[in-house]
PDB file of N, CA and C in Angstrom:
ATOM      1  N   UNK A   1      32.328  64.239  12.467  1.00  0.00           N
ATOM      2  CA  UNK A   1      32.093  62.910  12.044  1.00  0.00           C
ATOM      3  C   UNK A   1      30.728  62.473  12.578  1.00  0.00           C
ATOM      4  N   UNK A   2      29.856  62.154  11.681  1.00  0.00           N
ATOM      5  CA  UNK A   2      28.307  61.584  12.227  1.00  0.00           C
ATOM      6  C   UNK A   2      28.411  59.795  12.069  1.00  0.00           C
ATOM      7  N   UNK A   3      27.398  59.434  13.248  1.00  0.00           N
ATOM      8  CA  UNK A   3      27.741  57.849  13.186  1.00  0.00           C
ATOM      9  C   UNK A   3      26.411  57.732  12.946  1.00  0.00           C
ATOM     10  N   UNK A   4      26.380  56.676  12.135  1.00  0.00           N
ATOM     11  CA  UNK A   4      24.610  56.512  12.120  1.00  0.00           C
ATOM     12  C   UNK A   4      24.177  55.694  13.366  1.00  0.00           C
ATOM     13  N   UNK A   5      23.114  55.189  13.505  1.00  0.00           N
ATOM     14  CA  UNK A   5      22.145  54.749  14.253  1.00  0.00           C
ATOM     15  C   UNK A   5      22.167  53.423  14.166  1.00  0.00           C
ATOM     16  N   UNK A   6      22.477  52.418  14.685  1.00  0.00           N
ATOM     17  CA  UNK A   6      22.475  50.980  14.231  1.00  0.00           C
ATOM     18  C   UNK A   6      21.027  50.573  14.857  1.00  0.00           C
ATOM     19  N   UNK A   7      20.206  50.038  14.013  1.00  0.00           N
ATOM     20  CA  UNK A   7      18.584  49.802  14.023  1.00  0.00           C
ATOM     21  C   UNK A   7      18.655  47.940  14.872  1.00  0.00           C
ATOM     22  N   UNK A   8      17.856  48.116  15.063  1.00  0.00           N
ATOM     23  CA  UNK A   8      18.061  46.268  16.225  1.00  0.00           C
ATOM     24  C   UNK A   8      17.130  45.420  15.139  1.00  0.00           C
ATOM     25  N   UNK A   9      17.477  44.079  15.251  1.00  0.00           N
ATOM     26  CA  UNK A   9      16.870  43.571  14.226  1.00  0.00           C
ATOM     27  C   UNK A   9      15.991  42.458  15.553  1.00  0.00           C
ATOM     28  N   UNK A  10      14.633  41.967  14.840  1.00  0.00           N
ATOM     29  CA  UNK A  10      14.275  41.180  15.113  1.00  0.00           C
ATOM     30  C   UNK A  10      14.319  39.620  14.433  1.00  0.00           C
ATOM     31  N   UNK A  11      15.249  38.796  15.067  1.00  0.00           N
ATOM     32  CA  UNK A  11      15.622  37.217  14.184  1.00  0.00           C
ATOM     33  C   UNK A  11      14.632  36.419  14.247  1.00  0.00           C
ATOM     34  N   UNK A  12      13.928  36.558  15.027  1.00  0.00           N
ATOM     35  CA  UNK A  12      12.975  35.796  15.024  1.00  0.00           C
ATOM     36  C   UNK A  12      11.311  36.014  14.266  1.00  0.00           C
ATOM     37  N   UNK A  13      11.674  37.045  13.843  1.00  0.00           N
ATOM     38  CA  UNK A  13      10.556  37.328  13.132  1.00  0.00           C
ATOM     39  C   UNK A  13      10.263  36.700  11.941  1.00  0.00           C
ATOM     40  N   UNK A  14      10.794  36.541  11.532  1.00  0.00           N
ATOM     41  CA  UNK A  14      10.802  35.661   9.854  1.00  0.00           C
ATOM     42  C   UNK A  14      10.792  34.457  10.316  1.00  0.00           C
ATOM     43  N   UNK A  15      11.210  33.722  11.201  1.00  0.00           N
ATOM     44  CA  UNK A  15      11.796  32.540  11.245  1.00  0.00           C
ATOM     45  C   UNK A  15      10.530  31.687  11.799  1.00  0.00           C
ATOM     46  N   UNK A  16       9.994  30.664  11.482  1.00  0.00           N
ATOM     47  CA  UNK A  16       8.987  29.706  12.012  1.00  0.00           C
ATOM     48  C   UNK A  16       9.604  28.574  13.086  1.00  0.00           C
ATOM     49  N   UNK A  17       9.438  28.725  14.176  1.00  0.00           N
ATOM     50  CA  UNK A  17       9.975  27.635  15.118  1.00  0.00           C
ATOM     51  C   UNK A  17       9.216  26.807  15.456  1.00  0.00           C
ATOM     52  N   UNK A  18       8.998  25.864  14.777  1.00  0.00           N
ATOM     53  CA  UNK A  18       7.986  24.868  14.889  1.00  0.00           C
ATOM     54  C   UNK A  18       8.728  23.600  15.919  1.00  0.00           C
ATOM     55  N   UNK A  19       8.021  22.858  16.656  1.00  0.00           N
ATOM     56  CA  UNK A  19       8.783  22.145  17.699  1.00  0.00           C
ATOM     57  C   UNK A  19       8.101  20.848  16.995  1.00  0.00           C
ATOM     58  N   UNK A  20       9.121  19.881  17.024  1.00  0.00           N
ATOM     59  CA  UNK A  20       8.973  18.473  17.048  1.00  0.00           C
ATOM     60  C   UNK A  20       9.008  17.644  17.999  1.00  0.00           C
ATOM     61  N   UNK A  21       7.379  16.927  17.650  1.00  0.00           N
ATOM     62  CA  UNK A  21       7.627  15.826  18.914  1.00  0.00           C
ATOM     63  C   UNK A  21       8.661  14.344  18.572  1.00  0.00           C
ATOM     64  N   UNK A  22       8.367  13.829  19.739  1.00  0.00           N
ATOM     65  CA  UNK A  22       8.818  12.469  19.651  1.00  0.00           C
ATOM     66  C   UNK A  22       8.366  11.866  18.945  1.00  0.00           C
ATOM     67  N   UNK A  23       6.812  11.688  18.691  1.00  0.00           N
ATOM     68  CA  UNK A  23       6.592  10.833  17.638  1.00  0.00           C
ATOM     69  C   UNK A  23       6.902  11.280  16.069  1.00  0.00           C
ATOM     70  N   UNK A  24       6.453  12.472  15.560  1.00  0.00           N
ATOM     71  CA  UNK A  24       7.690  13.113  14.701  1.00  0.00           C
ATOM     72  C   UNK A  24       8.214  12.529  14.193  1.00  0.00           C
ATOM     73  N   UNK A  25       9.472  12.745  15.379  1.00  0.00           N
ATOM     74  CA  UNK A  25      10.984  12.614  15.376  1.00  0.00           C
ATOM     75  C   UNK A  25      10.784  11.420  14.597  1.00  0.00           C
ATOM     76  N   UNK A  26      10.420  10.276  15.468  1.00  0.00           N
ATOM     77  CA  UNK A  26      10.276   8.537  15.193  1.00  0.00           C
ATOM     78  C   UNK A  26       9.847   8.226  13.655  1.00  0.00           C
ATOM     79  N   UNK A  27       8.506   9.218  13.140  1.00  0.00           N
ATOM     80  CA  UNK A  27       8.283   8.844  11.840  1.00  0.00           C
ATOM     81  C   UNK A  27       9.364   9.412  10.860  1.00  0.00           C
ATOM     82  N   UNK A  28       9.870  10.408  11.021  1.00  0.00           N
ATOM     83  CA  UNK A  28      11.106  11.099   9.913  1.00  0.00           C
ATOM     84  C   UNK A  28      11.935   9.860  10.155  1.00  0.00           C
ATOM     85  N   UNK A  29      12.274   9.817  10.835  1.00  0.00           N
ATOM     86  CA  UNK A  29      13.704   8.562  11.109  1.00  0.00           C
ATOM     87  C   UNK A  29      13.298   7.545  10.261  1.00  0.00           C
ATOM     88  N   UNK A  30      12.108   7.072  10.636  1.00  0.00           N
ATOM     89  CA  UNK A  30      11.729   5.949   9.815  1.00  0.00           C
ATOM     90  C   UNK A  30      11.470   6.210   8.118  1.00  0.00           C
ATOM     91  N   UNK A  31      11.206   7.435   8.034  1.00  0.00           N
ATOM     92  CA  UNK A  31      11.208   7.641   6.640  1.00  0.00           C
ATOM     93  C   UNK A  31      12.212   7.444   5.841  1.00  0.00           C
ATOM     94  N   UNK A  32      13.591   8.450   6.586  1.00  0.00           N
ATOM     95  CA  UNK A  32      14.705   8.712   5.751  1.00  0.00           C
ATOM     96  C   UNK A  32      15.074   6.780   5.660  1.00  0.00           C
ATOM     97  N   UNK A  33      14.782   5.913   6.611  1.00  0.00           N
ATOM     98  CA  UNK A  33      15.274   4.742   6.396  1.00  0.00           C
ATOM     99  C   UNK A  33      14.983   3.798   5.342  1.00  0.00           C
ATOM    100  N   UNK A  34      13.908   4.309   4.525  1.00  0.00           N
ATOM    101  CA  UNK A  34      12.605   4.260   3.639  1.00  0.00           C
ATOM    102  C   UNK A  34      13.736   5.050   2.282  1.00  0.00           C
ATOM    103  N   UNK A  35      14.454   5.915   2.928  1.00  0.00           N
ATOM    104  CA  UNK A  35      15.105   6.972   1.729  1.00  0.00           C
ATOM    105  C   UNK A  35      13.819   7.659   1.165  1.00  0.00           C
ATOM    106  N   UNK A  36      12.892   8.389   2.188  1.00  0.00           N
ATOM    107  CA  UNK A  36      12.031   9.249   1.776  1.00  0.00           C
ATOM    108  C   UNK A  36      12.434  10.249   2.962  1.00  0.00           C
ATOM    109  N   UNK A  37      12.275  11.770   2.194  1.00  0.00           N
ATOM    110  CA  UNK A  37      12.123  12.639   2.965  1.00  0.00           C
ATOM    111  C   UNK A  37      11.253  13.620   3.482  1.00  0.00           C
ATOM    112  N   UNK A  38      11.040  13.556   4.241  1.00  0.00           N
ATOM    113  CA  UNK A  38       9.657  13.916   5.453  1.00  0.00           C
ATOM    114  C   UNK A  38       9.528  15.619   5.054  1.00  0.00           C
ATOM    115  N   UNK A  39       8.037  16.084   5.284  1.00  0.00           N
ATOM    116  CA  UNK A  39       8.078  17.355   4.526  1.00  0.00           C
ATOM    117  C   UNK A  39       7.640  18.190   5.984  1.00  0.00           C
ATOM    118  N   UNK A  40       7.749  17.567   7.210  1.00  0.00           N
ATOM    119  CA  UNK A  40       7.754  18.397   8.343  1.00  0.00           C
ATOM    120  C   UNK A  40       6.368  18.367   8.707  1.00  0.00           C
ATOM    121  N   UNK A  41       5.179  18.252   8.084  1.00  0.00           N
ATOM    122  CA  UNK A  41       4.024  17.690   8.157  1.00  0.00           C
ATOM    123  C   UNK A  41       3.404  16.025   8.826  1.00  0.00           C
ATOM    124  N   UNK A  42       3.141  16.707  10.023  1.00  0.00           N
ATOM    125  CA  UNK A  42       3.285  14.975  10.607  1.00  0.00           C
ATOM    126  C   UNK A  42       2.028  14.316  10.014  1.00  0.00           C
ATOM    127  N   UNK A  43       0.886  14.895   9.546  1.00  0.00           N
ATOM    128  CA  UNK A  43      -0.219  13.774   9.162  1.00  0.00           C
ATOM    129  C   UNK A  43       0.412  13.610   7.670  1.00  0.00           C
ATOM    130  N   UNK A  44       1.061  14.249   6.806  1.00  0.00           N
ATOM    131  CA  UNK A  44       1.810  13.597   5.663  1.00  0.00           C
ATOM    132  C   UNK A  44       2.603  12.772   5.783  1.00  0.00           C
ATOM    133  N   UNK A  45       3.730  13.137   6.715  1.00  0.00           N
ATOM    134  CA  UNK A  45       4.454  11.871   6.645  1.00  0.00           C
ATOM    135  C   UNK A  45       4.036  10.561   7.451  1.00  0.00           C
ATOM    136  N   UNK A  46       2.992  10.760   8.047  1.00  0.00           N
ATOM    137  CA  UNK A  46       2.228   9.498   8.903  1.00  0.00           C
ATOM    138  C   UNK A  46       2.139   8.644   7.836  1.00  0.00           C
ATOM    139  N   UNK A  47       1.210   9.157   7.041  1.00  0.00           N
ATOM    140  CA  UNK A  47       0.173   8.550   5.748  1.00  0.00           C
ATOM    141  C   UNK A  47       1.067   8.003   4.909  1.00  0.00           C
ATOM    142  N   UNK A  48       2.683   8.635   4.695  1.00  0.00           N
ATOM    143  CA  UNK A  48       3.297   7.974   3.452  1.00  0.00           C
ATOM    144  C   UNK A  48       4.115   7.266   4.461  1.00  0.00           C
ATOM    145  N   UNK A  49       4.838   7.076   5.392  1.00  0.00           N
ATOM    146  CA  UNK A  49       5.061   5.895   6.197  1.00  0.00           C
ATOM    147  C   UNK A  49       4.402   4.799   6.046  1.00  0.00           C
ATOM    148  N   UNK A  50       2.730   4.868   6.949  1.00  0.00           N
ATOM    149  CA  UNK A  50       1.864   4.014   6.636  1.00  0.00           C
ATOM    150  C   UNK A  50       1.786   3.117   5.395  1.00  0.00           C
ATOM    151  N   UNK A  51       2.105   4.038   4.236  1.00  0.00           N
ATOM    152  CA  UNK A  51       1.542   3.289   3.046  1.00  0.00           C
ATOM    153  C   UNK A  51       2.647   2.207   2.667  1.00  0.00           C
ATOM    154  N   UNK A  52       4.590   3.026   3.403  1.00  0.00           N
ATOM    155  CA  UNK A  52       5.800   1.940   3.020  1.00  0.00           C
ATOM    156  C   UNK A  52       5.663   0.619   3.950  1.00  0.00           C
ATOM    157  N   UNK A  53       4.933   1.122   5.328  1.00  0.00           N
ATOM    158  CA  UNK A  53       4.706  -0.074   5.989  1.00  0.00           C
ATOM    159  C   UNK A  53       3.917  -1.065   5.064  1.00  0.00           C
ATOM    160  N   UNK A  54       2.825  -0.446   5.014  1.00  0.00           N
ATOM    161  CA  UNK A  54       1.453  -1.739   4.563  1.00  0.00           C
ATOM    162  C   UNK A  54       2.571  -2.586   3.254  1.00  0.00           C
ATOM    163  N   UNK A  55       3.212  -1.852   2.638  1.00  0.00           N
ATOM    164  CA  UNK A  55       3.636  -2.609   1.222  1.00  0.00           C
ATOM    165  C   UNK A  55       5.181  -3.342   2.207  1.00  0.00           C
ATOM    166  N   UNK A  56       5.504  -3.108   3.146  1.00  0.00           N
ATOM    167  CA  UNK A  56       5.968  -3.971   3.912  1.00  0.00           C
ATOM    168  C   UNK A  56       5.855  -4.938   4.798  1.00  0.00           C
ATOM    169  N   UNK A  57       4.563  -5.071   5.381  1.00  0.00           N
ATOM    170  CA  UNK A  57       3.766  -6.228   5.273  1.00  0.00           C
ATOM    171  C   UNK A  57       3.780  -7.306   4.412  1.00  0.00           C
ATOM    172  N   UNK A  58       2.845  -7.114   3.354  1.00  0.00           N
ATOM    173  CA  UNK A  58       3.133  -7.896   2.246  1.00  0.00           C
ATOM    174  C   UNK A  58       4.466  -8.892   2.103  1.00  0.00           C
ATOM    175  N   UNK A  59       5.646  -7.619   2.008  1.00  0.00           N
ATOM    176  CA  UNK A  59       6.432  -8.685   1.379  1.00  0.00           C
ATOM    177  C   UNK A  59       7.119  -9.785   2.442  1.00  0.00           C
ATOM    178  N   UNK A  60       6.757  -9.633   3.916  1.00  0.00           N
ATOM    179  CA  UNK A  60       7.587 -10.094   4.904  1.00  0.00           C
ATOM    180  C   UNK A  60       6.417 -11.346   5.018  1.00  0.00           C
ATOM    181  N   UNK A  61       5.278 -11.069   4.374  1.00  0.00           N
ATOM    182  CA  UNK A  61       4.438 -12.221   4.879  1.00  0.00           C
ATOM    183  C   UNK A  61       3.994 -12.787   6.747  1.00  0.00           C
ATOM    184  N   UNK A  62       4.358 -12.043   7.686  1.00  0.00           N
ATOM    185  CA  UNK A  62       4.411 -12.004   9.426  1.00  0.00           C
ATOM    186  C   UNK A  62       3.900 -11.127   9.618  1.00  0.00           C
ATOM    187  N   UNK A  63       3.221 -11.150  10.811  1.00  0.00           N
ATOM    188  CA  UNK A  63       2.757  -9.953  11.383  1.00  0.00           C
ATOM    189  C   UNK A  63       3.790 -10.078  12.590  1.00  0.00           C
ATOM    190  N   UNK A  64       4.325  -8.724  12.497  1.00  0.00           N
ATOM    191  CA  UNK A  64       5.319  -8.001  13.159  1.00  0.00           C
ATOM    192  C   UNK A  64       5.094  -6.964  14.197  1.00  0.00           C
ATOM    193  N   UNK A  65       5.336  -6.967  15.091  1.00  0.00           N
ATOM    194  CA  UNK A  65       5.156  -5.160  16.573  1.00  0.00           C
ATOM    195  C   UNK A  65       6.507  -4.063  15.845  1.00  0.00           C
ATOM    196  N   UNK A  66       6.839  -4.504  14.979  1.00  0.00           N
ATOM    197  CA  UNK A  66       8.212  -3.356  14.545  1.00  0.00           C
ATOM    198  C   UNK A  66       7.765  -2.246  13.600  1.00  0.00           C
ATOM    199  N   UNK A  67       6.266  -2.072  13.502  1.00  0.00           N
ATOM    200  CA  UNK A  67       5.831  -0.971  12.425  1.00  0.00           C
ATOM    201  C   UNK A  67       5.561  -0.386  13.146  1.00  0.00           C
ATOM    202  N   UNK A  68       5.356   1.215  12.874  1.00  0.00           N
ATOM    203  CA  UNK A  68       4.743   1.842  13.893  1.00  0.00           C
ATOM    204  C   UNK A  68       3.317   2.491  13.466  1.00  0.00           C
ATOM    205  N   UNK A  69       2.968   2.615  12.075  1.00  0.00           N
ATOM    206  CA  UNK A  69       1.436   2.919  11.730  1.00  0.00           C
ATOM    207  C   UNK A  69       0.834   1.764  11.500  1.00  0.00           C
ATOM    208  N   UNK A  70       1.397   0.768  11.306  1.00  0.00           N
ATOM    209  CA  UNK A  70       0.234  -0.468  10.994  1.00  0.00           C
ATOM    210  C   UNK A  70      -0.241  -1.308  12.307  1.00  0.00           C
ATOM    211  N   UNK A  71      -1.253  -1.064  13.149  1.00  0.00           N
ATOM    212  CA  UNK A  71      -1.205  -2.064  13.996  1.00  0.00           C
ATOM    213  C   UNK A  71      -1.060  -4.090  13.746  1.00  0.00           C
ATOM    214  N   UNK A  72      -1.335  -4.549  14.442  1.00  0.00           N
ATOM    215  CA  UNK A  72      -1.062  -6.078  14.459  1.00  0.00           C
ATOM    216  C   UNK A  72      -2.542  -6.913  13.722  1.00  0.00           C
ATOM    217  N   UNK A  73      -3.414  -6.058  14.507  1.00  0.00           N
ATOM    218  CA  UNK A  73      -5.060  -6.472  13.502  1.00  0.00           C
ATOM    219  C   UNK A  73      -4.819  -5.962  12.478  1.00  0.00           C
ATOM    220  N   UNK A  74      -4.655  -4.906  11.878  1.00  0.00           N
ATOM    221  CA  UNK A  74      -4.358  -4.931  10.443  1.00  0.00           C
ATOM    222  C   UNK A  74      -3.588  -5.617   9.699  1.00  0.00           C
ATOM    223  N   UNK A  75      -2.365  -6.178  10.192  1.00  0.00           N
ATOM    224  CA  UNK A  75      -1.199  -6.449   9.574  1.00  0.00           C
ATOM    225  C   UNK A  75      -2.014  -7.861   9.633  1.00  0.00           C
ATOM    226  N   UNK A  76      -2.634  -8.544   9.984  1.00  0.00           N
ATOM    227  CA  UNK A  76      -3.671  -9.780  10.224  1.00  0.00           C
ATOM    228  C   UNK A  76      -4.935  -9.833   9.134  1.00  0.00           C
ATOM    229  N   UNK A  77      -5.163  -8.722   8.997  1.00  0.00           N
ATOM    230  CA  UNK A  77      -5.650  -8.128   8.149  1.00  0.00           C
ATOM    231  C   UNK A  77      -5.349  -8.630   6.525  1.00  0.00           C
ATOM    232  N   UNK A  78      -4.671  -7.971   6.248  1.00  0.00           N
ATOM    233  CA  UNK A  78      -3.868  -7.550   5.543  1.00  0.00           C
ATOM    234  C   UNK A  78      -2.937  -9.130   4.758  1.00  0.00           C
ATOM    235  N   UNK A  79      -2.738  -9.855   5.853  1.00  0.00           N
ATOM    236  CA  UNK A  79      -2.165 -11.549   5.546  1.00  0.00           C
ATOM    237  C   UNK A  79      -3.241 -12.525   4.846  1.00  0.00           C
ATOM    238  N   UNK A  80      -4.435 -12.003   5.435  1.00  0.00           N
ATOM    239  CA  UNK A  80      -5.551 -13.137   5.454  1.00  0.00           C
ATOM    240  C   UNK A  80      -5.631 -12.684   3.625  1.00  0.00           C
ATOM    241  N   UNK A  81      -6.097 -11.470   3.377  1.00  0.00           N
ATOM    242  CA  UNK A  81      -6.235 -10.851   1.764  1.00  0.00           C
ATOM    243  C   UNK A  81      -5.113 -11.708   0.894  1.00  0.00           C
ATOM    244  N   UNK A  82      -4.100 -11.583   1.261  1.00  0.00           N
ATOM    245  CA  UNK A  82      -2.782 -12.040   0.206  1.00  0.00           C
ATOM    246  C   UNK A  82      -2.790 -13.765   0.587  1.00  0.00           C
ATOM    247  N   UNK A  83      -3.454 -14.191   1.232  1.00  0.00           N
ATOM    248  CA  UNK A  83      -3.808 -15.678   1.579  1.00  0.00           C
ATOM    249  C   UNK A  83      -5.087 -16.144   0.826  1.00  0.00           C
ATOM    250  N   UNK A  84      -5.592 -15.642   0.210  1.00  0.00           N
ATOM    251  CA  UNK A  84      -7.370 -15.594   0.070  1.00  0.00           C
ATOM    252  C   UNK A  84      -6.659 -15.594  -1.206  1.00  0.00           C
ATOM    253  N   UNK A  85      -6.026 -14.804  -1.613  1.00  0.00           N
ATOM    254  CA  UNK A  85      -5.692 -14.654  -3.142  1.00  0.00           C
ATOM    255  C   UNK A  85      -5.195 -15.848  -3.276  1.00  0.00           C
ATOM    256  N   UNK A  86      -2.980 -16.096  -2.954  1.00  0.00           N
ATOM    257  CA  UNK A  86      -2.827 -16.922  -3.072  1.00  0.00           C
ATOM    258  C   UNK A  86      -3.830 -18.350  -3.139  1.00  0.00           C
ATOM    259  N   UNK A  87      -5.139 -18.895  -2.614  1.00  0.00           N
ATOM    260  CA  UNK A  87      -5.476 -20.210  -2.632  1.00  0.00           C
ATOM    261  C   UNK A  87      -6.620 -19.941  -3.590  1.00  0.00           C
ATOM    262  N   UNK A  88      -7.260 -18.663  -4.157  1.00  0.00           N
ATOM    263  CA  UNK A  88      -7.691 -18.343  -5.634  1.00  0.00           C
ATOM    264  C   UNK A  88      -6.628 -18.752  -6.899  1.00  0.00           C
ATOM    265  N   UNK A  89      -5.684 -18.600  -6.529  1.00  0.00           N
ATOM    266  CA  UNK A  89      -4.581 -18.440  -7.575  1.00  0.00           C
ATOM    267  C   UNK A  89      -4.245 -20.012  -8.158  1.00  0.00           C
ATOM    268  N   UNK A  90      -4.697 -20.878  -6.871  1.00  0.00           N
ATOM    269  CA  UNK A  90      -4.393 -21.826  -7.001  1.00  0.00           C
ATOM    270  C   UNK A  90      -5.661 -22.589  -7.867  1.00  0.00           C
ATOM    271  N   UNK A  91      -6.771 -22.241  -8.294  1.00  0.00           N
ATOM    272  CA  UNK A  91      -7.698 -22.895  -9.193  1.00  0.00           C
ATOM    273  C   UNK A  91      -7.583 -22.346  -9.978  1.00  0.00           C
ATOM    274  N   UNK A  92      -6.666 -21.314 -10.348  1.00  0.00           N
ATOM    275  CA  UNK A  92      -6.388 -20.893 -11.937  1.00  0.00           C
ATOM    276  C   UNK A  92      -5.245 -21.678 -12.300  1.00  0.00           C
ATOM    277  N   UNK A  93      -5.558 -23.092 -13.068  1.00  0.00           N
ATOM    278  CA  UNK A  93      -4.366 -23.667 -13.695  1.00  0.00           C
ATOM    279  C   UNK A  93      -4.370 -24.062 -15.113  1.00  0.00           C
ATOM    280  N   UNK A  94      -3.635 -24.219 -15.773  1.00  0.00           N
ATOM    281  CA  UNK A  94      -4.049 -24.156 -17.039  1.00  0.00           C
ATOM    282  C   UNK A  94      -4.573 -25.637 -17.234  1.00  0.00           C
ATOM    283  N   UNK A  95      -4.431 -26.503 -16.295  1.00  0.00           N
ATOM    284  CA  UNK A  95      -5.132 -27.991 -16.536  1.00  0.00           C
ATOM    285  C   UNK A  95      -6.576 -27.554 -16.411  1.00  0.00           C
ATOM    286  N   UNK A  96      -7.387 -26.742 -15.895  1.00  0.00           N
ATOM    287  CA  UNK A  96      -8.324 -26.507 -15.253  1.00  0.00           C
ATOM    288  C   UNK A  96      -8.958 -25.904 -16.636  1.00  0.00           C
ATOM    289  N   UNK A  97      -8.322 -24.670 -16.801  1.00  0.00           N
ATOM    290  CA  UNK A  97      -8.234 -23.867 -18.027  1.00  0.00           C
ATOM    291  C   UNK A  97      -8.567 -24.693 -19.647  1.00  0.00           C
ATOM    292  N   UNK A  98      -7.711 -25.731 -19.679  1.00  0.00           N
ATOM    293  CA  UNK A  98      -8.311 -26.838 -20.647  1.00  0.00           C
ATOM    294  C   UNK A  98      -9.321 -27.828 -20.668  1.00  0.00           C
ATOM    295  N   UNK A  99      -9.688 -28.071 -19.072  1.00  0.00           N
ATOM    296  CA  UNK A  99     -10.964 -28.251 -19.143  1.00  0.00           C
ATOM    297  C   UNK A  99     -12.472 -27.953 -19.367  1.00  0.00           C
ATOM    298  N   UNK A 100     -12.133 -26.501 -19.066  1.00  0.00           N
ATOM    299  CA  UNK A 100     -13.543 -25.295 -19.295  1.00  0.00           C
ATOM    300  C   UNK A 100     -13.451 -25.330 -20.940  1.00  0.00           C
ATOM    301  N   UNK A 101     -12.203 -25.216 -21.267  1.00  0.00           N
ATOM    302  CA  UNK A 101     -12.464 -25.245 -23.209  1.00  0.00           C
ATOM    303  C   UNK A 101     -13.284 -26.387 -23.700  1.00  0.00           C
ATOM    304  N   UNK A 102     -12.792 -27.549 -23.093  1.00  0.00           N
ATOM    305  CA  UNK A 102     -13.072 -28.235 -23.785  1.00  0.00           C
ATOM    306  C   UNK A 102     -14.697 -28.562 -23.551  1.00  0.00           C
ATOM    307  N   UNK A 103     -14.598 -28.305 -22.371  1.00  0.00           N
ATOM    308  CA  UNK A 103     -16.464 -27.972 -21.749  1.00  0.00           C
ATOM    309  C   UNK A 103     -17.519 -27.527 -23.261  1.00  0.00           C
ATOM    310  N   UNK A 104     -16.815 -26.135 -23.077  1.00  0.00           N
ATOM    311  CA  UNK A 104     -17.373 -25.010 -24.011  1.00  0.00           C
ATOM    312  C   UNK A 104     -17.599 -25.666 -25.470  1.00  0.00           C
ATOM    313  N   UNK A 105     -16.577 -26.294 -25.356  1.00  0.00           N
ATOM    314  CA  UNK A 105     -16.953 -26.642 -27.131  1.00  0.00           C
ATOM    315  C   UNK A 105     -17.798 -28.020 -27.606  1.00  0.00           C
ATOM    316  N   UNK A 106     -17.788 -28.717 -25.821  1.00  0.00           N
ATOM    317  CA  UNK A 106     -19.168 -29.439 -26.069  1.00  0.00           C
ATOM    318  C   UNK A 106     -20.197 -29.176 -26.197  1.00  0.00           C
ATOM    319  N   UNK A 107     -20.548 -27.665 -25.320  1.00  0.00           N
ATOM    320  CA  UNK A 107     -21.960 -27.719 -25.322  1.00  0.00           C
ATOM    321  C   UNK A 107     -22.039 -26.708 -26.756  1.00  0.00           C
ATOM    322  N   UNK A 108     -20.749 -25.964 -27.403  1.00  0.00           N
ATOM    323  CA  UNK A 108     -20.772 -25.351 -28.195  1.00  0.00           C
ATOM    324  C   UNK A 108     -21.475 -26.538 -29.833  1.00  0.00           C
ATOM    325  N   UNK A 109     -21.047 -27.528 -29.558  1.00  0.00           N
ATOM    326  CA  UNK A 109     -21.438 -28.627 -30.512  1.00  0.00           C
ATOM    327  C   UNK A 109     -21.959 -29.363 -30.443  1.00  0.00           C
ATOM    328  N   UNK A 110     -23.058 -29.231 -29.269  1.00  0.00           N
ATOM    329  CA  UNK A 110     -24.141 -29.515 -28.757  1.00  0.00           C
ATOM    330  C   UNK A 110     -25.429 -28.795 -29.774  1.00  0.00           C
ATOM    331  N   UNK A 111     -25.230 -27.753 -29.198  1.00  0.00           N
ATOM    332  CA  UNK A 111     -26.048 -26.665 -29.636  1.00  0.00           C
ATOM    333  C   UNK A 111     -26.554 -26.677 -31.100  1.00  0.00           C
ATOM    334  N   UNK A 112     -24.903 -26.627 -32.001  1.00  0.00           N
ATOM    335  CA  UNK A 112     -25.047 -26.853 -33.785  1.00  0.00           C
ATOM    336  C   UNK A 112     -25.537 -28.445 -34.234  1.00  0.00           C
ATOM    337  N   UNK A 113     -25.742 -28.928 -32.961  1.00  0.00           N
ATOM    338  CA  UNK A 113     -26.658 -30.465 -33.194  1.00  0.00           C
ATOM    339  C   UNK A 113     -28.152 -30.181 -33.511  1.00  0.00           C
ATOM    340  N   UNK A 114     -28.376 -29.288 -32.355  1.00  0.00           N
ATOM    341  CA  UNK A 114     -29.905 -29.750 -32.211  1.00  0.00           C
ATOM    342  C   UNK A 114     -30.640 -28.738 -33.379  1.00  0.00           C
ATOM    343  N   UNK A 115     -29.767 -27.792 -33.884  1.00  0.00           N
ATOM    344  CA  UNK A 115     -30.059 -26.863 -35.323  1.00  0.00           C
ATOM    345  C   UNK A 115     -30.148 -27.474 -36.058  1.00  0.00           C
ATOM    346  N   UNK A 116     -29.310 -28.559 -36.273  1.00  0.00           N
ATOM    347  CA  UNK A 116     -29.357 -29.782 -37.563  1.00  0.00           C
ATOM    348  C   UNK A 116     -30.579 -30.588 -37.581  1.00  0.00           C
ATOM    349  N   UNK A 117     -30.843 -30.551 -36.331  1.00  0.00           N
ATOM    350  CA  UNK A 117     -31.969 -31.638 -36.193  1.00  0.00           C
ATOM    351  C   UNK A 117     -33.314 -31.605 -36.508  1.00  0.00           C
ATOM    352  N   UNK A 118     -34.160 -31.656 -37.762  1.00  0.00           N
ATOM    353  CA  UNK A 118     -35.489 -31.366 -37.946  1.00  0.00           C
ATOM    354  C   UNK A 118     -36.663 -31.616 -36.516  1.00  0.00           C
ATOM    355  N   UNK A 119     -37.315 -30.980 -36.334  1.00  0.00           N
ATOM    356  CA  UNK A 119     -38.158 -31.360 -35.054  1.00  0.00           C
ATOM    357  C   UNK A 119     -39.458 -31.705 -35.755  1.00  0.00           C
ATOM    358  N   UNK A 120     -40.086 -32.900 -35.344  1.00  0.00           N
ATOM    359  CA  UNK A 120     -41.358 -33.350 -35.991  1.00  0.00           C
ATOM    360  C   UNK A 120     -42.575 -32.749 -35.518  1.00  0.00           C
TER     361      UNK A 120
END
């Protein structure tokens, strides 16, 4: 009876053991809370964190210490822009809007005056 040779395997050879830090850890967590999933790449998932923060900014309107890529000057940042708009937004009214027409079509009939008008 011959037994063969049982050959030793190396497990770790194939296998990539990549170690996660804490901060990592902190951005995946925050992702999956996002219901995004982290591709193990920490400057990727930094950047797409970052980007659910910034659009979370916005909608909370506060600057908050509970993000972890957006600092507090940005998030300050970031308020003053959507403030700047909002009080733009506010001289677009359509009362305003009917005034520029009606502007326009004075000087618009202004203009077909002085065509009419023989010059001596």
């Amino acid at each position: 009876m011959n037994i063969d040779k049982i050959g030793s395997f190396n497990f770790s050879a194939g296998i990539n053991c990549k170690r996660i830090d804490k901060e990592e850890e902190e951005i995946l967590r925050r992702l999956a809370h996002y219901g995004v999933k982290g591709t193990l790449n920490k400057s990727t998932d930094r950047a797409k964190l970052h980007e659910l923060e910034v659009a979370e900014v916005k909608k909370e309107n506060s600057v908050s210490s509970k993000f972890l890529t957006v600092s507090r000057a940005e998030q300050e940042k970031i308020l003053s822009k959507t403030e700047k708009k909002e009080e733009n937004a506010q001289f677009i009214n359509p009362e305003s809007a009917t005034g520029a027409k009606a502007l326009g079509e004075q000087i618009y009939l202004a203009i077909q005056m002085k065509k009419k008008i023989p010059t001596i």
